[in-house]
Protein backbone atom coordinates (compact mmCIF):
# COMPACT_ATOMS: atom_id res chain seq x y z
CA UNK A 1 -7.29 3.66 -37.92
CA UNK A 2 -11.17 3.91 -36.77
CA UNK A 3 -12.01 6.20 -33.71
CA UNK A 4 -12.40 3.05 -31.87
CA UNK A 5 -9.13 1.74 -32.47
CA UNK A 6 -7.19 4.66 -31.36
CA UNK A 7 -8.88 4.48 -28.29
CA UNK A 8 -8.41 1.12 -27.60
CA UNK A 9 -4.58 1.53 -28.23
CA UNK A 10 -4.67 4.60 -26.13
CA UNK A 11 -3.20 3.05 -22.47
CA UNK A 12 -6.02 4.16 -20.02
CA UNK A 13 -4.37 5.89 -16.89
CA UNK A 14 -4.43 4.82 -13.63
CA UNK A 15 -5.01 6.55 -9.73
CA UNK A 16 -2.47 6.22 -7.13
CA UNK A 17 -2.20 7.37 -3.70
CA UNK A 18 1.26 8.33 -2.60
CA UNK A 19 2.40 8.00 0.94
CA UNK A 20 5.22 8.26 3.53
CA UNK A 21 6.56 5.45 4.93
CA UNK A 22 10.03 5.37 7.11
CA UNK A 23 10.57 8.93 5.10
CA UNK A 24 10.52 6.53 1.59
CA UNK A 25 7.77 7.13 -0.93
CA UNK A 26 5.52 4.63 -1.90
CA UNK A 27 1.87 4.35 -3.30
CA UNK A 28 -0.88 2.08 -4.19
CA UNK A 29 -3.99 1.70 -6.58
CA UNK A 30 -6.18 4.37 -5.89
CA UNK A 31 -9.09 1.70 -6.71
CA UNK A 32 -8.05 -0.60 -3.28
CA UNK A 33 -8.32 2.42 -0.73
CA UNK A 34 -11.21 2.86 0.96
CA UNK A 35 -11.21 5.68 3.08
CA UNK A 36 -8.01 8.12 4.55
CA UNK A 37 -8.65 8.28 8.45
CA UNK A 38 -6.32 10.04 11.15
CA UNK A 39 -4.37 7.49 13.53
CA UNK A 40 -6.66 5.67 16.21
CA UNK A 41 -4.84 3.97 19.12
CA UNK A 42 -4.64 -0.02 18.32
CA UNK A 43 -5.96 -2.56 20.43
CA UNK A 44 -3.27 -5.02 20.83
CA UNK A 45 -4.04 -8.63 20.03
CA UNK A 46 -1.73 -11.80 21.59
CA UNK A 47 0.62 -13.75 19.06
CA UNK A 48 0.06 -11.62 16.23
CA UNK A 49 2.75 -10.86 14.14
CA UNK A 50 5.27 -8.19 14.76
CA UNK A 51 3.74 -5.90 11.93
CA UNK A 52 0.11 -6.15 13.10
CA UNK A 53 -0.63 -2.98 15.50
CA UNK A 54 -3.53 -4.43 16.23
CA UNK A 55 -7.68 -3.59 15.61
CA UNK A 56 -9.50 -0.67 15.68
CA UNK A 57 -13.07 -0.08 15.52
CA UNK A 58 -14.51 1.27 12.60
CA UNK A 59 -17.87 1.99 12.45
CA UNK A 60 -19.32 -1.34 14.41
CA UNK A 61 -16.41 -3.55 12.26
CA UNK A 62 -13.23 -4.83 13.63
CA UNK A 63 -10.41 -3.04 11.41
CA UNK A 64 -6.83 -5.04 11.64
CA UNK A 65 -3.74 -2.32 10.96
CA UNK A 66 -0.73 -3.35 9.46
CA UNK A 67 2.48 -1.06 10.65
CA UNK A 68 3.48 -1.02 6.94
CA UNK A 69 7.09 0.10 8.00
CA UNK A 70 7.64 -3.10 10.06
CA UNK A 71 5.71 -4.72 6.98
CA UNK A 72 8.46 -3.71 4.40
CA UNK A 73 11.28 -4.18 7.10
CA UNK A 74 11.95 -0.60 7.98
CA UNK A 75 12.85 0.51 10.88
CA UNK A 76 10.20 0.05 13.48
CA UNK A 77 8.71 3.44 15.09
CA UNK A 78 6.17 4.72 17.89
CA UNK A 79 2.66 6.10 15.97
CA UNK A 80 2.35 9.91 16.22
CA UNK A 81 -0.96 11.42 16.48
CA UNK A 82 0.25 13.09 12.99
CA UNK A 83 0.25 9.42 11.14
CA UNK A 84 -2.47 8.33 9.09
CA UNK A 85 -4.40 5.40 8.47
CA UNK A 86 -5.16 3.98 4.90
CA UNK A 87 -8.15 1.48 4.69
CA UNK A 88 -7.37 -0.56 2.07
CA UNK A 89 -9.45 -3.56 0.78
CA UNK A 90 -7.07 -6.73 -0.05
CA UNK A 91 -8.79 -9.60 -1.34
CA UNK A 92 -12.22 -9.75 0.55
CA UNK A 93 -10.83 -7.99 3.92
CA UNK A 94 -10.62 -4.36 4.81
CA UNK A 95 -7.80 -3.97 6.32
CA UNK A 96 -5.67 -0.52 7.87
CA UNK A 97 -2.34 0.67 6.40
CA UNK A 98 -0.27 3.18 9.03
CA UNK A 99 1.88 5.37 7.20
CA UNK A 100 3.60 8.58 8.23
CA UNK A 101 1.48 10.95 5.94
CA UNK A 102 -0.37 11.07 2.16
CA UNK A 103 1.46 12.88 -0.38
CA UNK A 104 -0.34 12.95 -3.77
CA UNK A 105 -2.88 11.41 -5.90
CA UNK A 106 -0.52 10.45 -9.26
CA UNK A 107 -2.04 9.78 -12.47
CA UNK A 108 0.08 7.39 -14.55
CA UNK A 109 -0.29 4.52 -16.76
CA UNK A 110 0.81 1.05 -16.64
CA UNK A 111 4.08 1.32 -19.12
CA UNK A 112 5.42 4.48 -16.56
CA UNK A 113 5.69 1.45 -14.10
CA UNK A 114 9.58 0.48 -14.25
CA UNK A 115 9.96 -3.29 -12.71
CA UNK A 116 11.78 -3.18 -9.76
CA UNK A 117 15.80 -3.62 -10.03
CA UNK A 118 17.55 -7.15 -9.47
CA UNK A 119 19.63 -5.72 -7.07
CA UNK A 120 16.60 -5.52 -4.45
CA UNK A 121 16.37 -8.48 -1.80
CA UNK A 122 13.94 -11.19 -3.10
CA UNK A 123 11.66 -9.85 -0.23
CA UNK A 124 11.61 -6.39 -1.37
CA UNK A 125 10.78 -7.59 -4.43
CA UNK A 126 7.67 -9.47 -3.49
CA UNK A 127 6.64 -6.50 -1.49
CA UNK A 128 7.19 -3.82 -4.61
CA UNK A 129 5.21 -4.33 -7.87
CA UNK A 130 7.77 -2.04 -9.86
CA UNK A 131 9.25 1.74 -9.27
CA UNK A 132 7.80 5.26 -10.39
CA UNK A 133 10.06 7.94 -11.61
CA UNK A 134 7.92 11.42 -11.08
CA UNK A 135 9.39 14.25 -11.21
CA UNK A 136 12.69 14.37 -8.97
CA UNK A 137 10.89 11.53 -7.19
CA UNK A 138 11.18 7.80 -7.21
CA UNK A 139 8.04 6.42 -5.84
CA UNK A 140 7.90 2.51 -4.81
CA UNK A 141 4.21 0.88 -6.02
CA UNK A 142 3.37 -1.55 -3.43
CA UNK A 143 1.64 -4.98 -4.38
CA UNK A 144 -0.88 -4.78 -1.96
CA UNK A 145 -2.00 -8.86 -2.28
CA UNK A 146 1.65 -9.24 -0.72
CA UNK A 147 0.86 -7.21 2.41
CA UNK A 148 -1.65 -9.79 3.99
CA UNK A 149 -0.10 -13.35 4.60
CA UNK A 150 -1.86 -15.95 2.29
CA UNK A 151 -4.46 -17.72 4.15
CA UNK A 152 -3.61 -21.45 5.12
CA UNK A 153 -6.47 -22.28 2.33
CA UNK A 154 -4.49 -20.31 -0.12
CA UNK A 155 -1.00 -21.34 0.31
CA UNK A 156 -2.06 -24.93 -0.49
């Protein structure tokens, strides 16, 4: 087998921020997150879902954050000036992640991604792209394209 072969058989690893969430582990692809930025108080905004916090600013853009307990259908909680806020970019929009703290960066690759077990709801599922044994830890990796509602122009 040529040098180039073995590296293309060679599964390239991947980034992944870990978080806290409703005292739960999860993470995402290290490649979607933008910045890590300390909690900002939310502007509210009228009829938006029950998940959305609201907007902040963020340097002259309107950010939306997305409670991502409430998201995953965890228990709801007030925001402590201890949470944290991941910007994330999900399709073409920046959008805000709370979560209760950051844990790790975790280097892994693709086959260390277990799919997530039938016995989850059909919602978890579509929420968590598969499960991450590390360590003593089992880490859920969140499908961010599932956090964000499809847009009326995609759901068609």
């Amino acid at each position: 087998m040529s040098e180039e072969e073995s590296l293309a058989a060679t599964p390239l690893p991947k980034e992944l921020v870990a978080f806290c969430v409703a005292e739960q582990e999860y993470c995402v692809d290290i490649m979607a997150v933008r910045e890590i930025r300390g909690w900002t108080v939310a502007t509210k905004l009228p009829h938006a879902p029950a998940y959305v916090r609201g907007v902040i600013n963020l340097r002259g853009s309107v950010l939306p954050i997305i409670d991502l307990a409430c998201r995953l259908g965890l228990p709801p909680r007030e925001a402590r000036a201890r949470d944290v806020i991941i910007v994330t970019q999900i399709r073409e929009q920046e959008v805000g992640l709370l979560v209760e703290s950051v844990s790790d960066i975790l280097t892994i690759v693709d086959e260390t991604i277990q799919p997530t077990p039938d016995v989850a709801s059909e919602t978890a599922k579509s929420f968590v792209r598969g499960v991450l044994s590390v360590e003593d830890r089992m880490i859920r990796y969140v499908d961010l394209e599932k956090i964000m509602p499809p847009r009326p122009s995609e759901a068609a």
